[in-house]
Protein backbone atom coordinates (compact mmCIF):
# COMPACT_ATOMS: atom_id res chain seq x y z
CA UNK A 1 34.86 113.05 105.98
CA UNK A 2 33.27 110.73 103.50
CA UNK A 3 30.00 108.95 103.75
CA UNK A 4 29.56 106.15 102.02
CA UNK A 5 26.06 104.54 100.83
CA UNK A 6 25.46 101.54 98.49
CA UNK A 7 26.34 103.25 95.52
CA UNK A 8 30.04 103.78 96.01
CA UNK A 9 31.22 100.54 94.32
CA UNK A 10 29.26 100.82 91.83
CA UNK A 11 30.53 104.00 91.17
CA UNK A 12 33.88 103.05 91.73
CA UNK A 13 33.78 100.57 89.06
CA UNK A 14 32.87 103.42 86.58
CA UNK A 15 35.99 104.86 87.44
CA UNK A 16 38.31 101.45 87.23
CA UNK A 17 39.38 102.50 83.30
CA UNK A 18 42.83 101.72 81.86
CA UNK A 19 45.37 104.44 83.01
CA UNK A 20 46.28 106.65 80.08
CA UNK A 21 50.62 106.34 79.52
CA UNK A 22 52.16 109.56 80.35
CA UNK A 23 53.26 111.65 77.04
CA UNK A 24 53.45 114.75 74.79
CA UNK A 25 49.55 116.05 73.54
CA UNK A 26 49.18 118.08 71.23
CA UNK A 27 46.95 121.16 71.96
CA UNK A 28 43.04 120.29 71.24
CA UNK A 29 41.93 121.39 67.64
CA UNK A 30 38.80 123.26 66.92
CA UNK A 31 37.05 119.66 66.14
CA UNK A 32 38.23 118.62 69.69
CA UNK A 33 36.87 121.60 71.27
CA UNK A 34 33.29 121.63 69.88
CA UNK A 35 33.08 117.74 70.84
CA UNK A 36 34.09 118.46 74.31
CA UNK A 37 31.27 121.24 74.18
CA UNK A 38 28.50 118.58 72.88
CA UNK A 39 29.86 116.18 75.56
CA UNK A 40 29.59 118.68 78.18
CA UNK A 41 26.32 119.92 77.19
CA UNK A 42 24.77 116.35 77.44
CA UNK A 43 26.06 115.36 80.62
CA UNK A 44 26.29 118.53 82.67
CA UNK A 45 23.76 119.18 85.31
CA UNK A 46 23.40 122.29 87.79
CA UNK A 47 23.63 121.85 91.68
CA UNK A 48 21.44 122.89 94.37
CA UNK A 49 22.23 123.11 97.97
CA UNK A 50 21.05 124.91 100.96
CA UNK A 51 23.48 127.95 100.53
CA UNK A 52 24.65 128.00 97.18
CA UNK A 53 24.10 126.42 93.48
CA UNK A 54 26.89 125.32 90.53
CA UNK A 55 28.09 123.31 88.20
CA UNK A 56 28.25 119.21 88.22
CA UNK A 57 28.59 116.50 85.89
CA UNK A 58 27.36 113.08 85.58
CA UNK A 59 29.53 110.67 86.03
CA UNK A 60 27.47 107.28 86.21
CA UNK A 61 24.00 106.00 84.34
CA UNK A 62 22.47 105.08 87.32
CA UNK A 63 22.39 109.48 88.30
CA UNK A 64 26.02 109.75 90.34
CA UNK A 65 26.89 113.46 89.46
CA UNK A 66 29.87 114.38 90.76
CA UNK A 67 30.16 118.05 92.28
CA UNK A 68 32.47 120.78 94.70
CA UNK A 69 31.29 119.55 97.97
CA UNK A 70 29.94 123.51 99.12
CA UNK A 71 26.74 122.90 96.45
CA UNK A 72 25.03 120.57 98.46
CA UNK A 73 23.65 119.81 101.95
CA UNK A 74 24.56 117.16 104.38
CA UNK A 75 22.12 114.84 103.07
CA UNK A 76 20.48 116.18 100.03
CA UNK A 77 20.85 118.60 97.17
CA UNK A 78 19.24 119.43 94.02
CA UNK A 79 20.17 118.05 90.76
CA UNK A 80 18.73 120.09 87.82
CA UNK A 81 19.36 117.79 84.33
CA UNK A 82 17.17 118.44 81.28
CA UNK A 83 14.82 121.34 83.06
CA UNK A 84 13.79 118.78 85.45
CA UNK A 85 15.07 119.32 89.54
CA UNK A 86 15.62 116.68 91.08
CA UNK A 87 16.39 115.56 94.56
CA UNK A 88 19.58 113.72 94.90
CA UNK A 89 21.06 111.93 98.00
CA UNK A 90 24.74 112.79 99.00
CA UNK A 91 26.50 109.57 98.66
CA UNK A 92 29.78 111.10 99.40
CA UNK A 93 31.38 114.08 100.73
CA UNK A 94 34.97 115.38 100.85
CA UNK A 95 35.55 118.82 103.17
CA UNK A 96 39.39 118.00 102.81
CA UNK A 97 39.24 117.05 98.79
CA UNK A 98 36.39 119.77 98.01
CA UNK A 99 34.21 117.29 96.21
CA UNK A 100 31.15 115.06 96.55
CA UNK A 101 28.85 113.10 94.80
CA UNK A 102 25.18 112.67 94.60
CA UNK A 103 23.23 110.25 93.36
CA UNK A 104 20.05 111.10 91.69
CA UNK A 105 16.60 108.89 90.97
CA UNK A 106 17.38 106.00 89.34
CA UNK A 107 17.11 105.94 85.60
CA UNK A 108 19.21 105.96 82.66
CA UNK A 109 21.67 109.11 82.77
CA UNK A 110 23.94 110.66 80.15
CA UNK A 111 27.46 109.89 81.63
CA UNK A 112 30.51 111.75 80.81
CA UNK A 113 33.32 109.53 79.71
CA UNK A 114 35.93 109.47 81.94
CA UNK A 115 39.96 109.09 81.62
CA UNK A 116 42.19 108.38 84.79
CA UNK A 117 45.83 110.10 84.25
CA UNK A 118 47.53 108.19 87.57
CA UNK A 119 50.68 110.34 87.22
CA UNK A 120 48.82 113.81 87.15
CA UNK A 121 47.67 116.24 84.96
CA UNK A 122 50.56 119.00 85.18
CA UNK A 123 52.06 119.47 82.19
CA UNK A 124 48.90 118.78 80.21
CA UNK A 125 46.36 120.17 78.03
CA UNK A 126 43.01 120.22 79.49
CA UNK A 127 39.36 121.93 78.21
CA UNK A 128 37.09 123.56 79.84
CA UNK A 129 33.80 125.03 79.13
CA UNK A 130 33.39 128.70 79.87
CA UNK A 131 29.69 129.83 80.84
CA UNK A 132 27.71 132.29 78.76
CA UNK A 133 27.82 135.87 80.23
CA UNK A 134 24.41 136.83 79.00
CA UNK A 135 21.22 135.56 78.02
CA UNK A 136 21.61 134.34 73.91
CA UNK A 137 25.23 133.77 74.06
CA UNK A 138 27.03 130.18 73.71
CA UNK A 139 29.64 128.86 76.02
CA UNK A 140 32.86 128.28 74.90
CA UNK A 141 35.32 125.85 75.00
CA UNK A 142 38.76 126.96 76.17
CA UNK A 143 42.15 124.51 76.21
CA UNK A 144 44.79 125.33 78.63
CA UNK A 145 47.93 123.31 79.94
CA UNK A 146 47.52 121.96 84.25
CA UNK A 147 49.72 123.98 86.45
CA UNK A 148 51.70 122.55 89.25
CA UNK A 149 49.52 122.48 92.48
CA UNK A 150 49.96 121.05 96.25
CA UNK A 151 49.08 117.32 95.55
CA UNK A 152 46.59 115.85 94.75
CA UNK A 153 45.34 119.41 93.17
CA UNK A 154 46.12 121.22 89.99
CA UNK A 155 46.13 124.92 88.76
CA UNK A 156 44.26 126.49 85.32
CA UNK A 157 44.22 129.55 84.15
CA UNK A 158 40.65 129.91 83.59
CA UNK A 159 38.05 131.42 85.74
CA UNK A 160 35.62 128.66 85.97
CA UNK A 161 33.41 127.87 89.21
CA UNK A 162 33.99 124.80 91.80
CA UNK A 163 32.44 122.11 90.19
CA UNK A 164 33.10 122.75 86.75
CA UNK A 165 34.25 119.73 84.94
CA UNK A 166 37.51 119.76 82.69
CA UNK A 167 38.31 117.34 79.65
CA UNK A 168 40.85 116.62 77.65
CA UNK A 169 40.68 116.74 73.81
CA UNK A 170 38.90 113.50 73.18
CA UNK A 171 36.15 114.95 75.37
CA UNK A 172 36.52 112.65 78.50
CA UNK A 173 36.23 114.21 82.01
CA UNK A 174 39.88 114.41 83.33
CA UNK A 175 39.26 116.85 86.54
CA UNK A 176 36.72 118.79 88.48
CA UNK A 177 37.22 122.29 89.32
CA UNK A 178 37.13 122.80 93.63
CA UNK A 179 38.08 126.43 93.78
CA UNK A 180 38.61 129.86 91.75
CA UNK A 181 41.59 130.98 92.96
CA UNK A 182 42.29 134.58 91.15
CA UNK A 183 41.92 134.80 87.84
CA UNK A 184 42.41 131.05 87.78
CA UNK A 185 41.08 128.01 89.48
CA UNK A 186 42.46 124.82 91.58
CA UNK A 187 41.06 121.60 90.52
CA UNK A 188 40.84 117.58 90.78
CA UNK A 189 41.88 114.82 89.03
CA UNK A 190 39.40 112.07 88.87
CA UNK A 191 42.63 109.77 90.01
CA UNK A 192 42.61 111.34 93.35
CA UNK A 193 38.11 110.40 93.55
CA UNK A 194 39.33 107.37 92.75
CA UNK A 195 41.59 107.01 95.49
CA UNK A 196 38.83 108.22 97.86
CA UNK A 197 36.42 106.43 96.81
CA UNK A 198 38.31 103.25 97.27
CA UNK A 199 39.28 103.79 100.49
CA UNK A 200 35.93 105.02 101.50
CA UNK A 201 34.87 101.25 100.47
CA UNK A 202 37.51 99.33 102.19
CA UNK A 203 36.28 97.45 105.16
């Protein structure tokens, strides 16, 4: 169930970009990759709840960081940006959708850019970033193409964990990984938040 707080429309808003038309993409370059890396560097974050920490990624300036709803608590989680941890409110939660966001202090945050695909993501070529293994190595950028998936979800073959972001080649955020499934995870488009988060505002 969600819960929403004052910062839903504004986070909504953030969200309320011009659809992208439907269409062949060609497979990210090399270029595209290493500016979806430097774009995910700046505005990932790592996740703190009571049981278990992960990925995130910032999706508004004012500190909304978007996240797989088993990181945080029912109220509160940790948001760790920049070597600082921070505490961060849960301004919405999804058990059915696997996600939630959390908004932390207020200041000015490095946002991802976002892109809304209305019509779905299956079919297309998506990026994700692939943590490090050990200490002194880089993570790397890796394009697949979206698998079909029960709606609203979609499949990629890469073994990223829930809350992992995905972009596509220009380096906006596209999805948000919910579950590894296999070798392979099931993810979010940010259409579907969307959806929530406008019906979690509705009177």
């Amino acid at each position: 169930m969600f819960r929403p707080l004052l910062l839903v429309p504004a986070l909504l808003c953030l969200l309320l970009a011009l659809p992208t038309r439907a269409g062949a993409e060609a497979r990210p370059s090399r270029a595209d990759l290493q500016r979806v890396l430097e774009l995910h560097t700046r505005s990932s974050v790592r996740v703190r709840g009571p049981q278990h920490t992960g990925p995130g990624i910032i999706v508004g300036a004012d500190g909304q960081v978007l996240t797989a709803v088993s990181l945080v608590g029912p109220s509160s989680a940790q948001v760790v940006h920049a070597g600082n941890a921070l505490t961060a409110r849960v301004v919405l939660s999804s058990t059915s959708l696997q996600v939630a966001v959390v908004a932390g202090p207020q200041g000015t945050w490095p946002a991802a850019p976002v892109r809304l695909v209305p019509e779905g993501l299956a079919g297309r070529w998506v990026v994700g970033v692939m943590p490090a293994r050990k200490k002194g190595q880089r993570d790397t950028p890796r394009a697949t193409v979206a698998k079909t998936a029960p709606a609203p979800f979609f499949d990629v073959d890469l073994t990223l964990a829930p809350g992992s972001p995905l972009y596509d080649g220009d380096g906006r955020l596209v999805g948000l990984v919910v579950e590894r499934r296999g070798r392979g995870a099931r993810a979010l488009p940010l259409s579907a938040v969307k959806a929530e988060l406008a019906s979690a505002d509705a009177p």
